[in-house]
C-alpha atoms as a PDB file:
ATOM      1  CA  UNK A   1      -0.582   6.602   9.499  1.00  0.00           C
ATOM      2  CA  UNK A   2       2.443   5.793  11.716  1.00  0.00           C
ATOM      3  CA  UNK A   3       5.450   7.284  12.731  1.00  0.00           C
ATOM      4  CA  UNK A   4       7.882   4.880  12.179  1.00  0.00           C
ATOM      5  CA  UNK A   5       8.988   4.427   8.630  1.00  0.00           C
ATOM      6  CA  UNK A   6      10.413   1.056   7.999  1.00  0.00           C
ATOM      7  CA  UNK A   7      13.339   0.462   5.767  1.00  0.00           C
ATOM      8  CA  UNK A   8      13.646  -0.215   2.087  1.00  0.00           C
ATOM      9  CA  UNK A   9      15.514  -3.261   3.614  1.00  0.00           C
ATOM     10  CA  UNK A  10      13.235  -4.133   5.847  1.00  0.00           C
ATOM     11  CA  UNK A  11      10.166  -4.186   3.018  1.00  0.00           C
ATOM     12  CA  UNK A  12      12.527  -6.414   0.678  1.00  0.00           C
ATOM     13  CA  UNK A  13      12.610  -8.672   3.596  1.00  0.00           C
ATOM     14  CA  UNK A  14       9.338  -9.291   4.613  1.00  0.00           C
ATOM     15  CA  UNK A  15       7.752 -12.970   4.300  1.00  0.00           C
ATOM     16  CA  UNK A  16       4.376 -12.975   2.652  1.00  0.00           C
ATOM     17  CA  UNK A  17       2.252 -10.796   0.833  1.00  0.00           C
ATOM     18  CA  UNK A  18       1.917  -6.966   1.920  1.00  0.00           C
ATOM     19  CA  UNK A  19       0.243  -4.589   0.996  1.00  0.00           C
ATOM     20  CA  UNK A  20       1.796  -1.070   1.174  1.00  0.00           C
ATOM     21  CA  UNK A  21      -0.074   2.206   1.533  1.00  0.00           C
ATOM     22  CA  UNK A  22       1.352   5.452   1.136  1.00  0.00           C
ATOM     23  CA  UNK A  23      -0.448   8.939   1.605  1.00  0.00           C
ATOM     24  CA  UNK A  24      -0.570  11.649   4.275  1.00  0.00           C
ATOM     25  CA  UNK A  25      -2.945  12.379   6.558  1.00  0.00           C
ATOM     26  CA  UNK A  26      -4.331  15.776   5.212  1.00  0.00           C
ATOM     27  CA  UNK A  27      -4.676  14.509   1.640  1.00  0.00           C
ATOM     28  CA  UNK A  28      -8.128  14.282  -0.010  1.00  0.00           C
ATOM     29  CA  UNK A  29      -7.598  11.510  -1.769  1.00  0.00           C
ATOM     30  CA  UNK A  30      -6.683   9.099   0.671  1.00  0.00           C
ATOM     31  CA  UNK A  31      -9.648  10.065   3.116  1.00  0.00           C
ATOM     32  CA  UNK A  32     -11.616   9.093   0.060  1.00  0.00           C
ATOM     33  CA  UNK A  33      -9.830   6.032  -0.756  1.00  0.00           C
ATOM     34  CA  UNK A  34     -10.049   4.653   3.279  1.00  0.00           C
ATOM     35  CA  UNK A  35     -13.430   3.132   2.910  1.00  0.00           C
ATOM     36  CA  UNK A  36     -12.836   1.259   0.077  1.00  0.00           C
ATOM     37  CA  UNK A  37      -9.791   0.142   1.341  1.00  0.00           C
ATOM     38  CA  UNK A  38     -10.332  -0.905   4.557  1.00  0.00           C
ATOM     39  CA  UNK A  39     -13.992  -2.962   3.038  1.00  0.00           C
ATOM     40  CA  UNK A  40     -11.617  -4.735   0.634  1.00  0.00           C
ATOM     41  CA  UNK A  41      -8.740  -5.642   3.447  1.00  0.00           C
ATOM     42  CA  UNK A  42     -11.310  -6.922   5.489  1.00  0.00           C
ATOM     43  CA  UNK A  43     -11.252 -10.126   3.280  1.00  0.00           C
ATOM     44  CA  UNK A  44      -8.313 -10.616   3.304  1.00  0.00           C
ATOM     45  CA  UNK A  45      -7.178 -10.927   6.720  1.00  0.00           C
ATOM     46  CA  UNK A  46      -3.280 -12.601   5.791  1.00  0.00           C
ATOM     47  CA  UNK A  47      -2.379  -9.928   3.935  1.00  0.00           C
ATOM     48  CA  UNK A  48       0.224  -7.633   6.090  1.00  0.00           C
ATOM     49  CA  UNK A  49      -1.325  -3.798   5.572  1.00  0.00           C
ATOM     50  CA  UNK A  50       1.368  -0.960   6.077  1.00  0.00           C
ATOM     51  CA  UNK A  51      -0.046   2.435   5.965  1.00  0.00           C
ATOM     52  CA  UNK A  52       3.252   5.349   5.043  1.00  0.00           C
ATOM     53  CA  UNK A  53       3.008   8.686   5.774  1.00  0.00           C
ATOM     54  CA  UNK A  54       4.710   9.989   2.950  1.00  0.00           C
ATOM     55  CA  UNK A  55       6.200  13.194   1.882  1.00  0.00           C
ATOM     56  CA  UNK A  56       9.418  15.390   1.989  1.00  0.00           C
ATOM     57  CA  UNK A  57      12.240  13.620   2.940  1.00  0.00           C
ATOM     58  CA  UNK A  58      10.473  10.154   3.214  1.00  0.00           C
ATOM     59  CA  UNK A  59      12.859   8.011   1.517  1.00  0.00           C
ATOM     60  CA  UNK A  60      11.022   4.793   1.531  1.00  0.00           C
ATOM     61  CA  UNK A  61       7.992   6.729  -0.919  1.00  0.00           C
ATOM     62  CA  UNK A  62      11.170   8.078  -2.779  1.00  0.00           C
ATOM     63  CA  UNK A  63      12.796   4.231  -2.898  1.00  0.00           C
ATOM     64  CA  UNK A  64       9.217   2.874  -4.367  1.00  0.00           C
ATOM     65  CA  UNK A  65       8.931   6.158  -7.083  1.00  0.00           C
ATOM     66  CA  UNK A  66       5.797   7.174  -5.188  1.00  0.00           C
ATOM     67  CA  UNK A  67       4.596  10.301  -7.362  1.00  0.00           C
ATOM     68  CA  UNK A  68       0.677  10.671  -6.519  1.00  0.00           C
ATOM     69  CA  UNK A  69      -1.119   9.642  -3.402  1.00  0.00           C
ATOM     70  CA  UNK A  70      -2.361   6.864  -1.965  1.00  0.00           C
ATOM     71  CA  UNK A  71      -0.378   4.674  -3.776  1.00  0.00           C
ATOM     72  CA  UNK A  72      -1.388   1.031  -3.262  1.00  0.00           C
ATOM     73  CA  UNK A  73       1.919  -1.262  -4.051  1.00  0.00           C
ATOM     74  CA  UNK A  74       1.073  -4.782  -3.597  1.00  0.00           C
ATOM     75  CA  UNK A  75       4.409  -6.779  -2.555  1.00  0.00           C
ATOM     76  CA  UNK A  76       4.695 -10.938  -2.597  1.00  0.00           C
ATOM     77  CA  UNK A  77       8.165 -12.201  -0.759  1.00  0.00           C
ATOM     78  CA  UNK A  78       9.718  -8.900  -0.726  1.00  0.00           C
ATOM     79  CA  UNK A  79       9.127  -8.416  -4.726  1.00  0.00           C
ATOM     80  CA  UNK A  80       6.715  -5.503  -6.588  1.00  0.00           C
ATOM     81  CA  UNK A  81       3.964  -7.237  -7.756  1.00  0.00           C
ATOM     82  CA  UNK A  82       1.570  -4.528  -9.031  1.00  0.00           C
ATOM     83  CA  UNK A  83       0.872  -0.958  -7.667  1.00  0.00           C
ATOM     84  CA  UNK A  84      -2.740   1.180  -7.855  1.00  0.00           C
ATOM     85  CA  UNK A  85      -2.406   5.184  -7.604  1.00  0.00           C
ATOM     86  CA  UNK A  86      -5.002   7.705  -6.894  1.00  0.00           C
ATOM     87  CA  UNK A  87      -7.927   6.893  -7.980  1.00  0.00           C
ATOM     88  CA  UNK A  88      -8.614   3.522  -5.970  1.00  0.00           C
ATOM     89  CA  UNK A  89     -11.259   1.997  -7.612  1.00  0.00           C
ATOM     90  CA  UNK A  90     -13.077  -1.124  -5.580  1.00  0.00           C
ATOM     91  CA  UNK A  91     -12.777  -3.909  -8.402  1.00  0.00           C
ATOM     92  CA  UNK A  92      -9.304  -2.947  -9.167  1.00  0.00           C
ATOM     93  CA  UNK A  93      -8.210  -3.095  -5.826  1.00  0.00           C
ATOM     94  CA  UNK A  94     -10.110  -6.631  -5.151  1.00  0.00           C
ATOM     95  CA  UNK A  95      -8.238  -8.172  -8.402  1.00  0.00           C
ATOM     96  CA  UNK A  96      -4.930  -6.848  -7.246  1.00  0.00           C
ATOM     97  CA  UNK A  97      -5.830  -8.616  -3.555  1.00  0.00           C
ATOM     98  CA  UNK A  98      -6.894 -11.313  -5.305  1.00  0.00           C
ATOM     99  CA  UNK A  99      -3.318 -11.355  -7.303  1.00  0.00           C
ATOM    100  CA  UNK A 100      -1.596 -10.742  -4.031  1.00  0.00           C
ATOM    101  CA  UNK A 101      -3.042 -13.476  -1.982  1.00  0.00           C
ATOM    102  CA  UNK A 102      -3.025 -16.770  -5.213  1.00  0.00           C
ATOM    103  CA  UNK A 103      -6.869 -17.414  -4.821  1.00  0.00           C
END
């Protein structure tokens, strides 16, 4: 996860489609989630990947409602275009991709 948290302004900003990760290191749920992930990403290679370490007094998690973790929120020009939480399931996640990147 990195250390730098970009800005809610920053996000809204960025060019292309993105998808943003947020977790923390020590939860379960995204060390289970990583696999599937990363074997899904791997296809598509011009999607931007951001990986958040959430959690107290993170206000970009707080910005996006981020409630349960790993939240998956799938961003096109700056815009929300869907969001997966918790249980990351490999077809969902490849039709969300798939949604992300027009193919």
């Amino acid at each position: 996860m990195e250390n730098t948290e970009p800005t809610r302004e920053e996000i809204n900003a960025l060019i292309g489609a993105t998808l943003l990760e947020f977790g923390a290191s020590w939860c379960g749920y995204c060390k289970a989630a990583q696999s599937t992930i990363s074997a899904e990403l791997i296809q598509f290679p011009h999607i931007r990947h951001l990986k958040i370490e959430d959690g107290k007094g993170r206000r970009l998690g707080r910005s996006f409602h981020v409630k349960l973790w790993p939240t998956l929120i799938f961003i096109k020009e700056g815009m929300e275009v869907t969001r997966l939480v918790r249980d990351i399931q490999p077809a969902e996640l490849k039709s969300a991709l798939l949604r992300l990147s027009d193919r």
